[in-house]
Protein backbone atom coordinates (compact mmCIF):
# COMPACT_ATOMS: atom_id res chain seq x y z
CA UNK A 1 12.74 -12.05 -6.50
CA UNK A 2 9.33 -10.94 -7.90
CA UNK A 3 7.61 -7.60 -7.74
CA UNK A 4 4.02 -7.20 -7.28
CA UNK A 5 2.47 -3.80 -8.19
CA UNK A 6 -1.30 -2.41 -7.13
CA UNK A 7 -3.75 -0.01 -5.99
CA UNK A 8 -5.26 0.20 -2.46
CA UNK A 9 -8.71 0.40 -4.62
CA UNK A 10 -10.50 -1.38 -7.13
CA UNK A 11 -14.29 0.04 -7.92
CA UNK A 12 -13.45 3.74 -8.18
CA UNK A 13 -16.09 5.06 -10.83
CA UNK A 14 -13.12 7.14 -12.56
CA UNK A 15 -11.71 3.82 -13.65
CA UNK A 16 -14.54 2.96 -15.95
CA UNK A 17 -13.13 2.63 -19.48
CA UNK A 18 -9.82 2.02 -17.94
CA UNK A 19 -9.89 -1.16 -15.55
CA UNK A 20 -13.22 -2.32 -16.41
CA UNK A 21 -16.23 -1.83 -18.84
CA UNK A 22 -18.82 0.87 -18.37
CA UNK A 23 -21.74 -1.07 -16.98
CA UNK A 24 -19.75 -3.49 -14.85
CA UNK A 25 -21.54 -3.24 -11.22
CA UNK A 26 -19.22 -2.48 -7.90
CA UNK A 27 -19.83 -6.45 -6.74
CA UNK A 28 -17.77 -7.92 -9.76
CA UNK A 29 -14.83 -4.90 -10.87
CA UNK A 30 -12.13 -7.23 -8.67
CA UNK A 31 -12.76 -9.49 -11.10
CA UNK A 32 -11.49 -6.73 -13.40
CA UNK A 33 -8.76 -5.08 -11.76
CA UNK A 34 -7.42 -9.03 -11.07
CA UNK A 35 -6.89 -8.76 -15.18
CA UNK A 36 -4.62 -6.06 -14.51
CA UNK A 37 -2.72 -7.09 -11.50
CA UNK A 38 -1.92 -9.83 -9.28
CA UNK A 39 -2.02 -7.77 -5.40
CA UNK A 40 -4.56 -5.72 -4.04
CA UNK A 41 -3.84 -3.18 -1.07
CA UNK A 42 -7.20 -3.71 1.24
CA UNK A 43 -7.70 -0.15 2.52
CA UNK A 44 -11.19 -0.98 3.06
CA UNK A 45 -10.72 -2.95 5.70
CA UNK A 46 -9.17 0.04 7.53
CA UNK A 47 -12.65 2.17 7.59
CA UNK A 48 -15.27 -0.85 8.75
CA UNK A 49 -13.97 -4.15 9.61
CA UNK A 50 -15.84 -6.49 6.93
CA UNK A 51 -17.43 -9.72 7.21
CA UNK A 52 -15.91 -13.44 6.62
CA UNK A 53 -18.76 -13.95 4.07
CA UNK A 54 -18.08 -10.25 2.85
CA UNK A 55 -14.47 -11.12 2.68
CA UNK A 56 -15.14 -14.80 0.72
CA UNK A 57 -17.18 -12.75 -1.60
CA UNK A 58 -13.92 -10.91 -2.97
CA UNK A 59 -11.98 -13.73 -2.91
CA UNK A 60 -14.36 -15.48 -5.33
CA UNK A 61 -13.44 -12.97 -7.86
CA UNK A 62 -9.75 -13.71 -7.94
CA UNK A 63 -7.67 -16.14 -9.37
CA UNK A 64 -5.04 -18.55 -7.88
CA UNK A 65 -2.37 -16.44 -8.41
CA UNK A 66 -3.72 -12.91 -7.21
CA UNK A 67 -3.06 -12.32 -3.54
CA UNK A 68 -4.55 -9.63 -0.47
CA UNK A 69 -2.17 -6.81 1.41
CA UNK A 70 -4.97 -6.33 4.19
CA UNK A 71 -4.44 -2.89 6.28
CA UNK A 72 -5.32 -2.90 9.67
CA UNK A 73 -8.26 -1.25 10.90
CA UNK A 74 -7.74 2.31 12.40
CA UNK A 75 -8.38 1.14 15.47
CA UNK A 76 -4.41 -0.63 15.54
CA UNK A 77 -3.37 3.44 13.88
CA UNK A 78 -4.84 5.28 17.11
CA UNK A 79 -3.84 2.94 19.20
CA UNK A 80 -1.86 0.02 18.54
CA UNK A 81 -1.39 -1.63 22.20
CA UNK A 82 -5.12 -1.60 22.73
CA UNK A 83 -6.33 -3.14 19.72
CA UNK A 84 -4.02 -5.60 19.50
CA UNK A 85 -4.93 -7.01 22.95
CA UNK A 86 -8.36 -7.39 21.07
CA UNK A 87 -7.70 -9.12 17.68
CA UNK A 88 -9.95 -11.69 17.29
CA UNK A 89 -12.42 -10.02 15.37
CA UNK A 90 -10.24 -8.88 12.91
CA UNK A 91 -8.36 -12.25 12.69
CA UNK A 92 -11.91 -13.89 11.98
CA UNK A 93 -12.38 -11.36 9.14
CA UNK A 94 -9.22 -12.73 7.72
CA UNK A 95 -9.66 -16.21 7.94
CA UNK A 96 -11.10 -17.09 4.61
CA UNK A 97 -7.93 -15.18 3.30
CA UNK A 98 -5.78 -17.33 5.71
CA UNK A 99 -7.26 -20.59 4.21
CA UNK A 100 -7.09 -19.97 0.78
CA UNK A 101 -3.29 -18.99 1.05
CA UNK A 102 -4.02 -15.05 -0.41
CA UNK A 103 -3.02 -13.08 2.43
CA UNK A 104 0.85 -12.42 1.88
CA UNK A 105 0.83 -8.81 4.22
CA UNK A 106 -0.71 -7.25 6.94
CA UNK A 107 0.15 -3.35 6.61
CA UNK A 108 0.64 -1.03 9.77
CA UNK A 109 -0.18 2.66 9.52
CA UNK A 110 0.40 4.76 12.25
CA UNK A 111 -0.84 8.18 13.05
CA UNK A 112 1.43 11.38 12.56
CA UNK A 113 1.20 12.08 15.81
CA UNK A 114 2.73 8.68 17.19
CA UNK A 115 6.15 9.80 17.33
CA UNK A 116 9.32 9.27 19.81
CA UNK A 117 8.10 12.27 22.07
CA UNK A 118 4.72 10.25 23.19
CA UNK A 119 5.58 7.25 21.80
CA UNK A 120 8.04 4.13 22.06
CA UNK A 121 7.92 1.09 19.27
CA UNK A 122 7.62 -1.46 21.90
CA UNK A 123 3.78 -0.67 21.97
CA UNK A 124 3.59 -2.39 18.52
CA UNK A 125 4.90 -5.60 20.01
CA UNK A 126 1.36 -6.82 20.73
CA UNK A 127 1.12 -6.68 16.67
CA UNK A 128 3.39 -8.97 16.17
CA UNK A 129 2.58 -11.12 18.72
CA UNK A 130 -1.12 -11.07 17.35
CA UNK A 131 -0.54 -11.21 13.70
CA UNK A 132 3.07 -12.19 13.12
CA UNK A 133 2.08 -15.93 12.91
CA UNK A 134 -0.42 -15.48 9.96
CA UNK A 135 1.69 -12.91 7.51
CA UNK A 136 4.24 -10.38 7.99
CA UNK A 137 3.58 -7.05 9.15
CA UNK A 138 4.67 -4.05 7.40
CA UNK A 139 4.69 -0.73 9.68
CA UNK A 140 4.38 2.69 8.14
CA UNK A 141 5.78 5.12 10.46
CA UNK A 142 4.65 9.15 10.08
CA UNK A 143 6.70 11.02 11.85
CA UNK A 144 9.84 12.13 10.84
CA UNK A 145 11.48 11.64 14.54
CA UNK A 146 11.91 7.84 13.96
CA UNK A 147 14.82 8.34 11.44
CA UNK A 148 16.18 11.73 12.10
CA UNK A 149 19.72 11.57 13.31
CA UNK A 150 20.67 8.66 15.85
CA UNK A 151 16.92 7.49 16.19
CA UNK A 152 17.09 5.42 12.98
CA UNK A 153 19.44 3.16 13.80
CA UNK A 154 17.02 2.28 16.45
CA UNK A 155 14.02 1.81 14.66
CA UNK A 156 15.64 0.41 12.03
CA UNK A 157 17.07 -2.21 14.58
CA UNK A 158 13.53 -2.61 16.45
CA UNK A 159 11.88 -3.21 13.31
CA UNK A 160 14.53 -6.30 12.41
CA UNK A 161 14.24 -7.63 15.30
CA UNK A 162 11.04 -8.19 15.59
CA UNK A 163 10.52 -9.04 11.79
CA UNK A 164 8.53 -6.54 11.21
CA UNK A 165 8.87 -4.70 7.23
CA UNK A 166 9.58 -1.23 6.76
CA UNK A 167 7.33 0.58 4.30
CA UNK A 168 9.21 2.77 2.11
CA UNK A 169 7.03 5.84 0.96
CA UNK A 170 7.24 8.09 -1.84
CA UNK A 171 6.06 11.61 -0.53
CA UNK A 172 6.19 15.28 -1.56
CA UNK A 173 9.72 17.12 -0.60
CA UNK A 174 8.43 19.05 2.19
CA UNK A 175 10.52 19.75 5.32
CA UNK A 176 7.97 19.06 7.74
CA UNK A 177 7.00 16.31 10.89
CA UNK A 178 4.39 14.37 9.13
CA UNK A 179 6.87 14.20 5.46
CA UNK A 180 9.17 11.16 5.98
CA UNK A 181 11.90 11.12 3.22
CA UNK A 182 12.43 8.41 0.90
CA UNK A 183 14.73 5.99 2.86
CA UNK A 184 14.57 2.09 1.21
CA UNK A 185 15.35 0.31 3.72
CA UNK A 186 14.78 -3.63 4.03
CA UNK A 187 14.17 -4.72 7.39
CA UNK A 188 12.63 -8.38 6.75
CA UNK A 189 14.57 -10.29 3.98
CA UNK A 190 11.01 -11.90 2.63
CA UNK A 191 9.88 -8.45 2.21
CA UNK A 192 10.12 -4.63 0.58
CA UNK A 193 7.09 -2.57 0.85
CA UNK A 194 7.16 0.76 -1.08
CA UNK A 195 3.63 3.18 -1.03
CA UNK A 196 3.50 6.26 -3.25
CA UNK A 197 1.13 8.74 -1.94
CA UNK A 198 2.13 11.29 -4.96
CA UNK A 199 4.11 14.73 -4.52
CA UNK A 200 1.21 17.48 -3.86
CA UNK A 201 3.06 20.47 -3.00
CA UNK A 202 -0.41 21.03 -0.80
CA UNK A 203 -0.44 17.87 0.82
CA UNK A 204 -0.27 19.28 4.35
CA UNK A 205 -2.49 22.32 4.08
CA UNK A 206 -5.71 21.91 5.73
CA UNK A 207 -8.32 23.66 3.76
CA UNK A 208 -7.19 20.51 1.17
CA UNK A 209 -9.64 17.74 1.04
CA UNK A 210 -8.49 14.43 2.60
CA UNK A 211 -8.48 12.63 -1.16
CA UNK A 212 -7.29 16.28 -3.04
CA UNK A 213 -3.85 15.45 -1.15
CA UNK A 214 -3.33 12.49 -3.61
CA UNK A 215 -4.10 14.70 -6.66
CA UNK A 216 -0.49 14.30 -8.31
CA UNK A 217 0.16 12.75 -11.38
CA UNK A 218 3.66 11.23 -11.52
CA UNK A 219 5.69 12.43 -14.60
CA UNK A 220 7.42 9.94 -16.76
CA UNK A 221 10.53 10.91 -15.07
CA UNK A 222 9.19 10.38 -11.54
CA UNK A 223 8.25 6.76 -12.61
CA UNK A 224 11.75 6.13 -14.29
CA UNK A 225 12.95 7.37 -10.83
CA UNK A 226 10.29 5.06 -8.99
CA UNK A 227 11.11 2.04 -11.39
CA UNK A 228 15.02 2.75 -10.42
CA UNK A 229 14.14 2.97 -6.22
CA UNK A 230 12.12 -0.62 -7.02
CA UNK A 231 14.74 -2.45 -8.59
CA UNK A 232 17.26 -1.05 -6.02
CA UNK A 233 14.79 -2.64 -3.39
CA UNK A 234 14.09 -6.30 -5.36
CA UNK A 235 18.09 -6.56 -5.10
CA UNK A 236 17.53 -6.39 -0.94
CA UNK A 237 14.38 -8.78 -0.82
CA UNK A 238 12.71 -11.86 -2.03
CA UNK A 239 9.52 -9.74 -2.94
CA UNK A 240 8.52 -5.81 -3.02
CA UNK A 241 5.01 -4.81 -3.35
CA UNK A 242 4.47 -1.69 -4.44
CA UNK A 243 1.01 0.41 -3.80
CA UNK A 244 0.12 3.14 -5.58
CA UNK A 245 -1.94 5.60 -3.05
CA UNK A 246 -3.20 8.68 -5.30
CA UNK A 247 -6.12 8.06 -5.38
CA UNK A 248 -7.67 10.76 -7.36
CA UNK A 249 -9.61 10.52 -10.70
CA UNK A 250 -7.51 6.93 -12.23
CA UNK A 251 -4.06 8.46 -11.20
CA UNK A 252 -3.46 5.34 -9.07
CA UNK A 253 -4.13 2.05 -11.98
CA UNK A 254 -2.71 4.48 -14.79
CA UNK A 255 0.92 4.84 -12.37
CA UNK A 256 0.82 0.98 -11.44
CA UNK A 257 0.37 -0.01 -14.78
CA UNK A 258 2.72 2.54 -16.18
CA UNK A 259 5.07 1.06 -13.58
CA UNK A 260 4.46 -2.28 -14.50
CA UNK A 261 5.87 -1.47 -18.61
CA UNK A 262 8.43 0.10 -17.21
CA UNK A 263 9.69 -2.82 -15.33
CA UNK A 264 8.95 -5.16 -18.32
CA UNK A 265 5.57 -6.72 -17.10
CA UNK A 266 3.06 -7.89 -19.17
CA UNK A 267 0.30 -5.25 -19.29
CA UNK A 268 -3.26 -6.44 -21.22
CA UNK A 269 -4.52 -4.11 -23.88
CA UNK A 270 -6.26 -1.37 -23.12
CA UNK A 271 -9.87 -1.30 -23.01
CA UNK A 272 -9.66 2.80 -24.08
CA UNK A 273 -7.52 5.39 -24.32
CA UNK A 274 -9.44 8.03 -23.09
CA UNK A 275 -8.23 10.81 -20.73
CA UNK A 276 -4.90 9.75 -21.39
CA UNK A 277 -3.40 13.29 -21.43
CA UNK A 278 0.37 12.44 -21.99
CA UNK A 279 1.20 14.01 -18.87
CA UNK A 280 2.04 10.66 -17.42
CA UNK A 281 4.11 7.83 -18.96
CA UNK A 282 1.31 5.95 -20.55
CA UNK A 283 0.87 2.25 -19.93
CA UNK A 284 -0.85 2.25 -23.75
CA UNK A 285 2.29 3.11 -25.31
């Protein structure tokens, strides 16, 4: 069992001071944030497909023991089916993480509006068939219809069968389509996937900016809670990673790492203390 904890970003400007130096240039802070953990989340690769060369270039900056989660593109979100009859491009984008052994996850998000009214799960199949040889393929569902009443048996079932990892989310309590509630649920023995997008009570209204919605800092008894839902999960699978998705000012590195005390992992010194408000369970304690 092992637990890997990170962030889906590494060169956010607000993390000066905390993750890396001030003066340390975009091109080098994963050489940084690999001091601090051992798993990055690769959101990037959901907004612009990058380049092998692009994609050797952060590898460089890693050690042997740090390891990739790559998301999809949001091409596979819109539209799963279709892209997936197309993958070569992203497989070649991939491959130096393929032959250095540092891919461990491919992760799956789908669109709100992919639910069991439009929708059936057997369009991911052509994701598995495309990717499931390389890594496993965690799927984050976003609509609530998958596991309301009788339905998530189902998915639950679909997902087993064709090995495919559930991703557990931590979400604000709202009663609403697009708010799944926290079910941890292991559907691939190898692996538990848990993201934490924060609890904005305005995380659905629209006038909020796309990154405000992540604007949450979890309070020391959230992460206690968090910590509890973790070890609850490393007792169903060989390894959980764990993203942290709020992405607003240094929420996300100050949660993971906060996480990370909490569940007795080594956590460097800090480089500063500053903006530490106490709001948060501090990883400086």
């Amino acid at each position: 069992m092992a637990i890997h904890i990170g962030c889906g970003s590494w060169r956010d400007k607000e993390y000066v001071g905390l993750l890396f130096p001030k003066g340390v240039p975009e091109t080098q802070r994963l050489s940084h944030y690999a001091k601090w953990f051992d798993r990055i989340e690769l959101n990037a690769t959901y907004h612009a497909i990058p380049s092998a060369a692009q994609m050797a270039g952060w590898l460089a900056q890693t050690g042997p023991d740090f390891f990739f989660d790559v998301k999809f593109h949001q091409d596979f979100s819109k539209d799963p089916q279709a892209a997936a009859r197309r993958p070569q491009r992203f497989r070649d984008a991939i491959a130096p993480l393929v032959e250095a052994g540092k891919l461990r996850a491919f992760l799956l998000t789908l669109s709100p509006s992919f639910g069991p009214q439009k929708h059936r799960l057997e369009e991911l199949d052509g994701v598995a068939e495309a990717f499931g040889d390389v890594a496993p393929v965690a799927v984050e569902l976003r609509h609530r219809g998958w596991v309301e009443g009788e339905a998530r048996a189902a998915t639950f079932a679909y997902l087993r069968a064709r090995r495919f990892a559930w991703v557990c989310t931590d979400l604000p309590r709202l009663d609403a389509p697009q708010i799944l509630p926290p079910l941890d649920e292991v559907t691939r023995p190898s692996l538990a996937y848990l993201r934490l997008h924060g609890r904005n009570p305005k995380y659905l209204e629209r006038s909020v900016d796309p990154k405000a919605r992540h604007d949450y800092v979890y309070s020391e008894k959230e992460l206690h809670e968090i910590a509890g839902r973790i070890r609850h999960l490393a007792t169903k699978a060989a390894d959980v990673h764990v993203s942290v998705n709020t992405h607003y000012a240094d929420y996300a590195p100050r949660a993971a790492l906060a996480l990370r005390r909490l569940l007795g992992q080594p956590v460097p010194p800090p480089l500063s203390a500053a903006s530490n408000d106490g709001s948060q369970l501090s990883f400086l304690d």
